[in-house]
PDB file of N, CA and C in Angstrom:
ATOM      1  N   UNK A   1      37.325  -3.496  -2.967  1.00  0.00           N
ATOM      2  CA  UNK A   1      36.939  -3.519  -4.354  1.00  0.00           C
ATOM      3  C   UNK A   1      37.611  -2.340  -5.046  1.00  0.00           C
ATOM      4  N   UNK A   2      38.025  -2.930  -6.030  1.00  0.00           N
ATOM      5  CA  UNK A   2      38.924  -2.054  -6.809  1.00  0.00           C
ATOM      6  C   UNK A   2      37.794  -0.841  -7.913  1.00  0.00           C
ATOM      7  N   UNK A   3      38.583   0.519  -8.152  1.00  0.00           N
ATOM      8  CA  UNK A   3      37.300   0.981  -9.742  1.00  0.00           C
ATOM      9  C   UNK A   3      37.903   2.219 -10.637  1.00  0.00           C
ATOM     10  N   UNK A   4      38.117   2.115 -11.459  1.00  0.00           N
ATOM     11  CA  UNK A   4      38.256   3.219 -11.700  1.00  0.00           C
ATOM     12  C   UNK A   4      38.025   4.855 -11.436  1.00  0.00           C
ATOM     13  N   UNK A   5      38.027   6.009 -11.654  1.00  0.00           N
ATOM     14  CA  UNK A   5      37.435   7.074 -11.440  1.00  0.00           C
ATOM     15  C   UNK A   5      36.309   7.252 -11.752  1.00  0.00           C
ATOM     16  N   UNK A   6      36.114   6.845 -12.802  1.00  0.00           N
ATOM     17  CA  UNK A   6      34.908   6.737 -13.843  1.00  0.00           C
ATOM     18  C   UNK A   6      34.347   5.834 -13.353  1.00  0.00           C
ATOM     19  N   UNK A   7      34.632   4.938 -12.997  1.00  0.00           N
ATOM     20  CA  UNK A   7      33.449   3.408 -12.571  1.00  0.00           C
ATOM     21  C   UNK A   7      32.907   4.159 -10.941  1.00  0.00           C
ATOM     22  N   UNK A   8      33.534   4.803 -10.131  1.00  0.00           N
ATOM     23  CA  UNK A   8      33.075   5.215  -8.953  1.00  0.00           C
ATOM     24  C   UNK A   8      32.823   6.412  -8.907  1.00  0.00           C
ATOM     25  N   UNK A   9      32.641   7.396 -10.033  1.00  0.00           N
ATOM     26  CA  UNK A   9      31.776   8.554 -10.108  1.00  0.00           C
ATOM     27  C   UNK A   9      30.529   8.076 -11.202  1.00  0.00           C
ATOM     28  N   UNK A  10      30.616   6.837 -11.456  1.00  0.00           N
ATOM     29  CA  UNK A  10      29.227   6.208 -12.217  1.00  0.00           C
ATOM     30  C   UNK A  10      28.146   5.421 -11.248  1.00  0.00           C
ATOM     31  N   UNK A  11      29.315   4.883 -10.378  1.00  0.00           N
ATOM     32  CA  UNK A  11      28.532   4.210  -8.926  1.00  0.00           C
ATOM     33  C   UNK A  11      27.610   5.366  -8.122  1.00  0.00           C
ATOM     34  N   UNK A  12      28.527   6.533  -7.733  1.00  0.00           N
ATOM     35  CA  UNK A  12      27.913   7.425  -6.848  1.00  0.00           C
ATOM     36  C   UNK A  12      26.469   8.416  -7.918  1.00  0.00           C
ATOM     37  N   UNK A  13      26.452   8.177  -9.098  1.00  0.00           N
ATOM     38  CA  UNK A  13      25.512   9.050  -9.695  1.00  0.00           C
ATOM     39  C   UNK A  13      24.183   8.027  -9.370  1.00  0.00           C
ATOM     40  N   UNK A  14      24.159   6.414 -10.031  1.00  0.00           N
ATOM     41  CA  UNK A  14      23.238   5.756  -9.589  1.00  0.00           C
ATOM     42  C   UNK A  14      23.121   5.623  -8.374  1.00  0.00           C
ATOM     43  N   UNK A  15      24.015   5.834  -7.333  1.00  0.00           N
ATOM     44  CA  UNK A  15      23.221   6.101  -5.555  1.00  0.00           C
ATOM     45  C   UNK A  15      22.979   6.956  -5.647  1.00  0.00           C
ATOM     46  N   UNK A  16      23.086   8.063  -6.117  1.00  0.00           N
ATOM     47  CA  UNK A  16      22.153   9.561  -6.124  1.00  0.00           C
ATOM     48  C   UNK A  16      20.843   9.274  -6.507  1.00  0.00           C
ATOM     49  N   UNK A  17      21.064   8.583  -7.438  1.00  0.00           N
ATOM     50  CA  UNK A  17      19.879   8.412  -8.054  1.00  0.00           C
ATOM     51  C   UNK A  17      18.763   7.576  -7.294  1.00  0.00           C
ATOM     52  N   UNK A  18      19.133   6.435  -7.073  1.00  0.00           N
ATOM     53  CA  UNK A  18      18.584   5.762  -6.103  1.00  0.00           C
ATOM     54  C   UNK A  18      17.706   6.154  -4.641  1.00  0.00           C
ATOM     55  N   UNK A  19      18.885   6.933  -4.102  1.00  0.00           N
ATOM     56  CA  UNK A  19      18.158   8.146  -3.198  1.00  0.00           C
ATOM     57  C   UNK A  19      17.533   8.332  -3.362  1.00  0.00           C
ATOM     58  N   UNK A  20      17.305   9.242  -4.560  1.00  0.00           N
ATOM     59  CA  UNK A  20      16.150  10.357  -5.197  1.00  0.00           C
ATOM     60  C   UNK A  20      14.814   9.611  -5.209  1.00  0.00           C
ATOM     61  N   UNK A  21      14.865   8.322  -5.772  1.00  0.00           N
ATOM     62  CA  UNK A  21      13.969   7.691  -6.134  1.00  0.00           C
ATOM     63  C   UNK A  21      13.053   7.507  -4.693  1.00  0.00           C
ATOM     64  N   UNK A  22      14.054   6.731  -3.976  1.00  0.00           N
ATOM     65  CA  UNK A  22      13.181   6.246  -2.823  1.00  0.00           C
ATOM     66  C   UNK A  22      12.389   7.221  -1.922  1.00  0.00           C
ATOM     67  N   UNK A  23      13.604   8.445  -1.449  1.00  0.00           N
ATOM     68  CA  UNK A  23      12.910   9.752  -1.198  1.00  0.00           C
ATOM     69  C   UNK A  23      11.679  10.371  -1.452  1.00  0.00           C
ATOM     70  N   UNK A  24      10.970   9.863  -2.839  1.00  0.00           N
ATOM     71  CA  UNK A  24      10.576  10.485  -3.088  1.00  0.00           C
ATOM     72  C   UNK A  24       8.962   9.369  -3.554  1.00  0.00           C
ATOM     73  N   UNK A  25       9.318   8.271  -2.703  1.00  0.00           N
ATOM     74  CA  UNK A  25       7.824   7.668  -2.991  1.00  0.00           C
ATOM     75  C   UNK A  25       6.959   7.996  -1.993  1.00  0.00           C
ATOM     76  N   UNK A  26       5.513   7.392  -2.865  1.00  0.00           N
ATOM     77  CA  UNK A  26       4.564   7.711  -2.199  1.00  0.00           C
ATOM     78  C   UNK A  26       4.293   6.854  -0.995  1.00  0.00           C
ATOM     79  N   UNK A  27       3.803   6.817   0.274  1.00  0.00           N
ATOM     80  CA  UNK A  27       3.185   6.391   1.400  1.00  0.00           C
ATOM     81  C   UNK A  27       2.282   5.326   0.740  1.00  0.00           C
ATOM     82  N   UNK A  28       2.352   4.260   1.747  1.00  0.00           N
ATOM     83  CA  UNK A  28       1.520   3.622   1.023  1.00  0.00           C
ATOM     84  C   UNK A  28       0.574   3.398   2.645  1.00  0.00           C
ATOM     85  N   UNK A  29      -0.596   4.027   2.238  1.00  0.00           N
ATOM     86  CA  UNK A  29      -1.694   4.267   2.946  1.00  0.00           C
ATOM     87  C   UNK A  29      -2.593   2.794   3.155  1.00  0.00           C
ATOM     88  N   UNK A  30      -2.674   2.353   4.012  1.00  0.00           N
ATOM     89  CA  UNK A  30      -3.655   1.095   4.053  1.00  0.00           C
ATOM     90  C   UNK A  30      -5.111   1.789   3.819  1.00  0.00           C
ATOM     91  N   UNK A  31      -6.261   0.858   2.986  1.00  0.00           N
ATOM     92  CA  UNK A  31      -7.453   0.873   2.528  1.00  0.00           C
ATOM     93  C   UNK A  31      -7.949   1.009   3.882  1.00  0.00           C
ATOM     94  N   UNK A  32      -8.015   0.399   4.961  1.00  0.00           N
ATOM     95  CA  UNK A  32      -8.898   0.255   6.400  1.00  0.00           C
ATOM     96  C   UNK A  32      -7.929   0.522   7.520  1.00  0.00           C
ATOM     97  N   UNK A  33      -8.119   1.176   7.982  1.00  0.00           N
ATOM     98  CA  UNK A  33      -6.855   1.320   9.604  1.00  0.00           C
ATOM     99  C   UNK A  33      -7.858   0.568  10.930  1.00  0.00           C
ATOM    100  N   UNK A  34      -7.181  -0.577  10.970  1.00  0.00           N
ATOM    101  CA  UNK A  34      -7.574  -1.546  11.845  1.00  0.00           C
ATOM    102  C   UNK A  34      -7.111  -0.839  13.529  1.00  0.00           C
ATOM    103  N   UNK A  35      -7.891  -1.420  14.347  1.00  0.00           N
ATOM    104  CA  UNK A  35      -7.219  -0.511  15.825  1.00  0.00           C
ATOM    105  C   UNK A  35      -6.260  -1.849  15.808  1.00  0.00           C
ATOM    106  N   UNK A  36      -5.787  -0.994  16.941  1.00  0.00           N
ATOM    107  CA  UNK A  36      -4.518  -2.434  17.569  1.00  0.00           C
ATOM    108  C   UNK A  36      -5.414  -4.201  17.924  1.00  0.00           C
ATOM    109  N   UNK A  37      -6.212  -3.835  18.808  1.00  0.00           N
ATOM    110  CA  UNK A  37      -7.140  -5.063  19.359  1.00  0.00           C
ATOM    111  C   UNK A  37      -7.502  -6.134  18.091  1.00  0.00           C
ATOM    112  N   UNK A  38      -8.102  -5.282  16.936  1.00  0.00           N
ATOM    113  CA  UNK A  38      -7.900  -6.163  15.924  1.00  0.00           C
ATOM    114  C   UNK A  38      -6.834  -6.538  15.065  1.00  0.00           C
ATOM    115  N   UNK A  39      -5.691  -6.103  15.093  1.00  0.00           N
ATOM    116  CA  UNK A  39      -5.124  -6.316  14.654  1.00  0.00           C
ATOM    117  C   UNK A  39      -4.301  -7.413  15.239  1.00  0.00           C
ATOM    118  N   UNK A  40      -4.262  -7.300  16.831  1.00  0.00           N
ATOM    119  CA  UNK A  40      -3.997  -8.259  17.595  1.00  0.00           C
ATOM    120  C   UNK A  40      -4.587  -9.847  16.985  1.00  0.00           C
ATOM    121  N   UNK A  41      -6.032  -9.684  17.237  1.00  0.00           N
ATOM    122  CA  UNK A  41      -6.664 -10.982  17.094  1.00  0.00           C
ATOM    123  C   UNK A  41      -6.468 -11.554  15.862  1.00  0.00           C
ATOM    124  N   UNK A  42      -6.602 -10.429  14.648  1.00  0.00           N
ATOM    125  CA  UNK A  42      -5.936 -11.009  12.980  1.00  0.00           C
ATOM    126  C   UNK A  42      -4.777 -11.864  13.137  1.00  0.00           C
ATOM    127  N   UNK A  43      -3.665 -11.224  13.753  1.00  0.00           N
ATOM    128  CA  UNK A  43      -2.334 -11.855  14.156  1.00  0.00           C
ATOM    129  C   UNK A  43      -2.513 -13.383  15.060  1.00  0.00           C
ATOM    130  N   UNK A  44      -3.243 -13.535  15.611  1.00  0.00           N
ATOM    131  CA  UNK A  44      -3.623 -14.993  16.464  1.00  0.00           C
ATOM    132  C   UNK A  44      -4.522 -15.864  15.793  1.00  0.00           C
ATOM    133  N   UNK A  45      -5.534 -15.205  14.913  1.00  0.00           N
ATOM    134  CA  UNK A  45      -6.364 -15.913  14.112  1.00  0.00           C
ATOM    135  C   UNK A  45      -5.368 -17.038  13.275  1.00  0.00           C
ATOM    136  N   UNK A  46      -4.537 -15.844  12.367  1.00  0.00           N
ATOM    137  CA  UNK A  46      -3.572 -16.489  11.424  1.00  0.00           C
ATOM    138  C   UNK A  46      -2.794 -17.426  11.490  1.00  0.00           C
ATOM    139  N   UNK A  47      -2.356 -17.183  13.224  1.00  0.00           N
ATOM    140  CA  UNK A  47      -1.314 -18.469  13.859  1.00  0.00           C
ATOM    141  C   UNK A  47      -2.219 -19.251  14.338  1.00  0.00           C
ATOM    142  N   UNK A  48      -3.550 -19.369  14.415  1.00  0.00           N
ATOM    143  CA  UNK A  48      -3.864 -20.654  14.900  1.00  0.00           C
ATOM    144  C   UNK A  48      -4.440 -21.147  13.195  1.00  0.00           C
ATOM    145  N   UNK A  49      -5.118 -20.712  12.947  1.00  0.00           N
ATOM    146  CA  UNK A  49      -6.166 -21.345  11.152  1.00  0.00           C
ATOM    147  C   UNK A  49      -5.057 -20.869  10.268  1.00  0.00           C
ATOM    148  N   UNK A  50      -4.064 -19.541  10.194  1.00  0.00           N
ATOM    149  CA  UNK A  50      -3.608 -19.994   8.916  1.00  0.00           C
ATOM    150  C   UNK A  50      -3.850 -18.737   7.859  1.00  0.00           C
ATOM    151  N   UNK A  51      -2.961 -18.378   7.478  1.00  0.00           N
ATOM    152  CA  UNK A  51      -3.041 -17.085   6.463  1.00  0.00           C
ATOM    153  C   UNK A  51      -4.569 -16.883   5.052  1.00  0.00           C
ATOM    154  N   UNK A  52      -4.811 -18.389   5.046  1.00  0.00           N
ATOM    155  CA  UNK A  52      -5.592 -17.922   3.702  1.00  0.00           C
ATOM    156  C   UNK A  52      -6.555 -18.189   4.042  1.00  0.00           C
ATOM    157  N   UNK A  53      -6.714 -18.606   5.109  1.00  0.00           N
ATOM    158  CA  UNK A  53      -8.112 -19.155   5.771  1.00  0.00           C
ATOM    159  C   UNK A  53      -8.795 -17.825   6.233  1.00  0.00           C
ATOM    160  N   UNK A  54      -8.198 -17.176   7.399  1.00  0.00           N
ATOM    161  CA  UNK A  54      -8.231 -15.684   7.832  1.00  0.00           C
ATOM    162  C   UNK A  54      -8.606 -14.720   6.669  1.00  0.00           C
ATOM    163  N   UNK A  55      -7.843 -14.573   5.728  1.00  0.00           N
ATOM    164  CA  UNK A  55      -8.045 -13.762   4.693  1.00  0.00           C
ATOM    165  C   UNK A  55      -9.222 -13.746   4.042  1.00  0.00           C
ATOM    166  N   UNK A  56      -9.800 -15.509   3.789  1.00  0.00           N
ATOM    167  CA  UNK A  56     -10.975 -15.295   2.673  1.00  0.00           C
ATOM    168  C   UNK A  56     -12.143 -15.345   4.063  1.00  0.00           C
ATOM    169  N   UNK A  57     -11.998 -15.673   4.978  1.00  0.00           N
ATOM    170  CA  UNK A  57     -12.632 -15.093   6.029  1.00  0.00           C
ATOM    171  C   UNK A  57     -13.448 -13.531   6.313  1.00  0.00           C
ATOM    172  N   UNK A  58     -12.186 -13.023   6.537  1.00  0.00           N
ATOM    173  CA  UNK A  58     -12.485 -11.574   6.371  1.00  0.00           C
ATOM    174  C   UNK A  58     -12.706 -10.885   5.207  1.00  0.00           C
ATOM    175  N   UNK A  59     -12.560 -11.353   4.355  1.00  0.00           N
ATOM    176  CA  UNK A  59     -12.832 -10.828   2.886  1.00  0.00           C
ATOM    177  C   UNK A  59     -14.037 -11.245   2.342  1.00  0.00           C
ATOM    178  N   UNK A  60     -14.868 -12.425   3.025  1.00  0.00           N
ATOM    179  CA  UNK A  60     -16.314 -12.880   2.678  1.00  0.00           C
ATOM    180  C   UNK A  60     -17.042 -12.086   3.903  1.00  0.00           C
ATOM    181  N   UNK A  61     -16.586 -11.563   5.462  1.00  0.00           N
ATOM    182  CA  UNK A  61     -17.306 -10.699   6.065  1.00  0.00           C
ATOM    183  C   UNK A  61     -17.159  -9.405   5.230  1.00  0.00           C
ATOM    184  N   UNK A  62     -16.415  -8.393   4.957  1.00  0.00           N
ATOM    185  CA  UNK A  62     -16.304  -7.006   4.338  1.00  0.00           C
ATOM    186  C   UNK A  62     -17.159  -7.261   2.864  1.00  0.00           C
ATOM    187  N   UNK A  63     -16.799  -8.507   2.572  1.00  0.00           N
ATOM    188  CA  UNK A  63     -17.801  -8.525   0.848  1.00  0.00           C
ATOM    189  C   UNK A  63     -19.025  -8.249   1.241  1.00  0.00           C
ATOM    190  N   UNK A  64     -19.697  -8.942   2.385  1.00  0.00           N
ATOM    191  CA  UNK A  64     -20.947  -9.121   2.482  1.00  0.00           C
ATOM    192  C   UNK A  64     -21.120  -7.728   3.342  1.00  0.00           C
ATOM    193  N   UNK A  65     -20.610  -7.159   4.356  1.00  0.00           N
ATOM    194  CA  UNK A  65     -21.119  -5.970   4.955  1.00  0.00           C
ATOM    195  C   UNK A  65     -21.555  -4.647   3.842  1.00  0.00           C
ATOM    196  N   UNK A  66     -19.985  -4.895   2.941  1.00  0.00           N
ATOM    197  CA  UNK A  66     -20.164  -4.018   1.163  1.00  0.00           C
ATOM    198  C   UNK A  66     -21.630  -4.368   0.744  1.00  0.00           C
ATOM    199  N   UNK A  67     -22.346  -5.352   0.578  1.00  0.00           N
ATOM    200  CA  UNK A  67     -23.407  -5.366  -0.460  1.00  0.00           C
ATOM    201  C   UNK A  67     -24.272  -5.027   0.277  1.00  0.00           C
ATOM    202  N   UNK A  68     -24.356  -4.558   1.562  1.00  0.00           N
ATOM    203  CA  UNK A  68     -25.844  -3.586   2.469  1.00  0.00           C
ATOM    204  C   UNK A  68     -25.713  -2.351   1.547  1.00  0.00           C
ATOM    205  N   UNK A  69     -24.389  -1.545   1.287  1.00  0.00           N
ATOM    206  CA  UNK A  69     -24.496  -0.332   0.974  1.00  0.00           C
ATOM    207  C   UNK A  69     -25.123  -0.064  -0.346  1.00  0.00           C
ATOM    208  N   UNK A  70     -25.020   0.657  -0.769  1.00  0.00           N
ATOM    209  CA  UNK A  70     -25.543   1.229  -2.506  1.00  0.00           C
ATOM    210  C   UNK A  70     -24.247   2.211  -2.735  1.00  0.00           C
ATOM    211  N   UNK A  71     -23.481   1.266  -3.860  1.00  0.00           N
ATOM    212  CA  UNK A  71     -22.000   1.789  -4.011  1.00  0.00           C
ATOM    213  C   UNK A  71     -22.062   1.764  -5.438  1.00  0.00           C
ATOM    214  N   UNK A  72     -23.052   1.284  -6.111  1.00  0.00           N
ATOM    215  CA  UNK A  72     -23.247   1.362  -7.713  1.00  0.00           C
ATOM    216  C   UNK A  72     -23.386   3.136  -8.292  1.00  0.00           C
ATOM    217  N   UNK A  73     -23.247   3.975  -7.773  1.00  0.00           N
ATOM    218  CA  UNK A  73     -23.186   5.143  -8.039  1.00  0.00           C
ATOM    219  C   UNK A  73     -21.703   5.833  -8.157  1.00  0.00           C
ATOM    220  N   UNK A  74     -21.131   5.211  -7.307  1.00  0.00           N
ATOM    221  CA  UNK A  74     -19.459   5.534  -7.363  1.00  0.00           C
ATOM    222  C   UNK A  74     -19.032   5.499  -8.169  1.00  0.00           C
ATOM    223  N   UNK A  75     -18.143   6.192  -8.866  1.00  0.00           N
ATOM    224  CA  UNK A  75     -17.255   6.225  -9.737  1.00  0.00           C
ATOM    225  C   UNK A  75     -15.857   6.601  -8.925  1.00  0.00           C
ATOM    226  N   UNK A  76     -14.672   5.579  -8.486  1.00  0.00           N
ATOM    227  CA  UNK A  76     -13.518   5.714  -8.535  1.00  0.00           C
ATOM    228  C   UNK A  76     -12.544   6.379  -8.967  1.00  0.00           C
ATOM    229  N   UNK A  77     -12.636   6.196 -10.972  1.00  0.00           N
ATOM    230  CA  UNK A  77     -11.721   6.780 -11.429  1.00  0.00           C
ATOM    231  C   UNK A  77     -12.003   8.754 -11.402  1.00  0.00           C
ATOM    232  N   UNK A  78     -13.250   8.938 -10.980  1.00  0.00           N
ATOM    233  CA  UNK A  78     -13.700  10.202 -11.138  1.00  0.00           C
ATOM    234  C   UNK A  78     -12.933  10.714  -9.716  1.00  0.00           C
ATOM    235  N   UNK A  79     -12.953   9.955  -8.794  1.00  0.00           N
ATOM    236  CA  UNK A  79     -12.580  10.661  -7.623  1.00  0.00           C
ATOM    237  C   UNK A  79     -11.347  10.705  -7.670  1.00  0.00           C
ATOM    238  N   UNK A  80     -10.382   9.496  -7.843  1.00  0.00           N
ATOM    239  CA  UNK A  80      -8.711   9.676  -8.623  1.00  0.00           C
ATOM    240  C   UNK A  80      -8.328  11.302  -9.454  1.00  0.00           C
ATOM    241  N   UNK A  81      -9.173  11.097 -10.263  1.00  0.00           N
ATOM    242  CA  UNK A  81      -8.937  12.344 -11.213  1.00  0.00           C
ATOM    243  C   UNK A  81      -8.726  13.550 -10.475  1.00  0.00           C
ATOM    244  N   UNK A  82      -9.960  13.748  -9.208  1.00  0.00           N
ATOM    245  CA  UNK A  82     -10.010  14.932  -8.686  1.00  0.00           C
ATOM    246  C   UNK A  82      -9.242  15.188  -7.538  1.00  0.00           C
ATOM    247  N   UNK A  83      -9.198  13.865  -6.659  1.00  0.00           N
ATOM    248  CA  UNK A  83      -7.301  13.935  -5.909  1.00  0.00           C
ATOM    249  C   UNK A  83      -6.064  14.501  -6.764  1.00  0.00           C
ATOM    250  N   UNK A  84      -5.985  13.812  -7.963  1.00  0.00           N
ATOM    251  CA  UNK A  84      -4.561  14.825  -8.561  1.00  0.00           C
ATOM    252  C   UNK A  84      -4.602  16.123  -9.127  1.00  0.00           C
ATOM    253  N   UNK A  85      -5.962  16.522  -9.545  1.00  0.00           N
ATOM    254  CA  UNK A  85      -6.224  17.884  -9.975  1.00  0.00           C
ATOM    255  C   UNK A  85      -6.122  18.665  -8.568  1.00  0.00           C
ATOM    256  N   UNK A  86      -6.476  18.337  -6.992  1.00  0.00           N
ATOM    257  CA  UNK A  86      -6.079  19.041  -5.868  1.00  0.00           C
ATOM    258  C   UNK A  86      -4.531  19.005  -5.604  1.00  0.00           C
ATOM    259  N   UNK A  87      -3.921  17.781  -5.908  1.00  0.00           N
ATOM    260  CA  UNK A  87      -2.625  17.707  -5.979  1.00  0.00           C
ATOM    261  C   UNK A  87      -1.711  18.763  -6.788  1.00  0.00           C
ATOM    262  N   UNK A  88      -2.596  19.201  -7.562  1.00  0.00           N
ATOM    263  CA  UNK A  88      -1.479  19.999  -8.613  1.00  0.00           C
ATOM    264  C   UNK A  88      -1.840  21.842  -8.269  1.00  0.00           C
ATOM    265  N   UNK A  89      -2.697  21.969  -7.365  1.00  0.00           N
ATOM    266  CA  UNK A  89      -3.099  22.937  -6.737  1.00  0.00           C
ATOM    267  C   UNK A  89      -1.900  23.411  -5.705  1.00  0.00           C
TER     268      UNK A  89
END
C-alpha cells in the first residue's frame, strides 16, 4: 500500500492514539465470580437446554434468592460517587 508522508505520519498518530485508548481501559470486573465447577456446569447446562433457557433460569434463581434480603436501603449511585471520590485520592 502506497501513502504519502503525510497520510503515514496521520496513520501512525491514530495508532498512537488507538494504543492510548485501549491501554488505558477499565477491567471489566464480573458482578459474581463463579468457581470453576459452576462455571463448568453453566457451560453444559447451555449445551444441552440452550442459552436463554439457562439464563432466565438463573436469573429467576438470583431474583428470588435477592428478594430474602432487605436491599431497599441501598443506594447505588451513593456508593459510585464514593468509589470515584477514593479514586481521585
Amino acid at each position: 500500500m502506497k501513502a504519502t508522508e503525510l497520510e503515514t505520519k496521520k496513520f501512525d498518530k491514530a495508532l498512537d492514539e488507538i494504543l492510548d485508548l485501549f491501554n488505558n481501559l477499565e477491567n471489566d470486573d464480573p458482578i459474581i465470580h463463579f468457581g470453576d465447577d459452576v462455571i463448568e456446569n453453566i457451560e453444559r447446562a447451555k449445551k444441552k437446554y440452550g442459552d436463554e433457557t439457562v439464563d432466565e433460569r438463573i436469573n429467576t434463581v438470583v431474583r428470588e434468592m435477592l428478594s430474602w434480603l432487605d436491599l431497599e436501603s441501598v443506594d447505588l449511585e451513593e456508593d459510585e460517587q464514593k468509589g470515584e471520590e477514593e479514586d481521585e485520592t
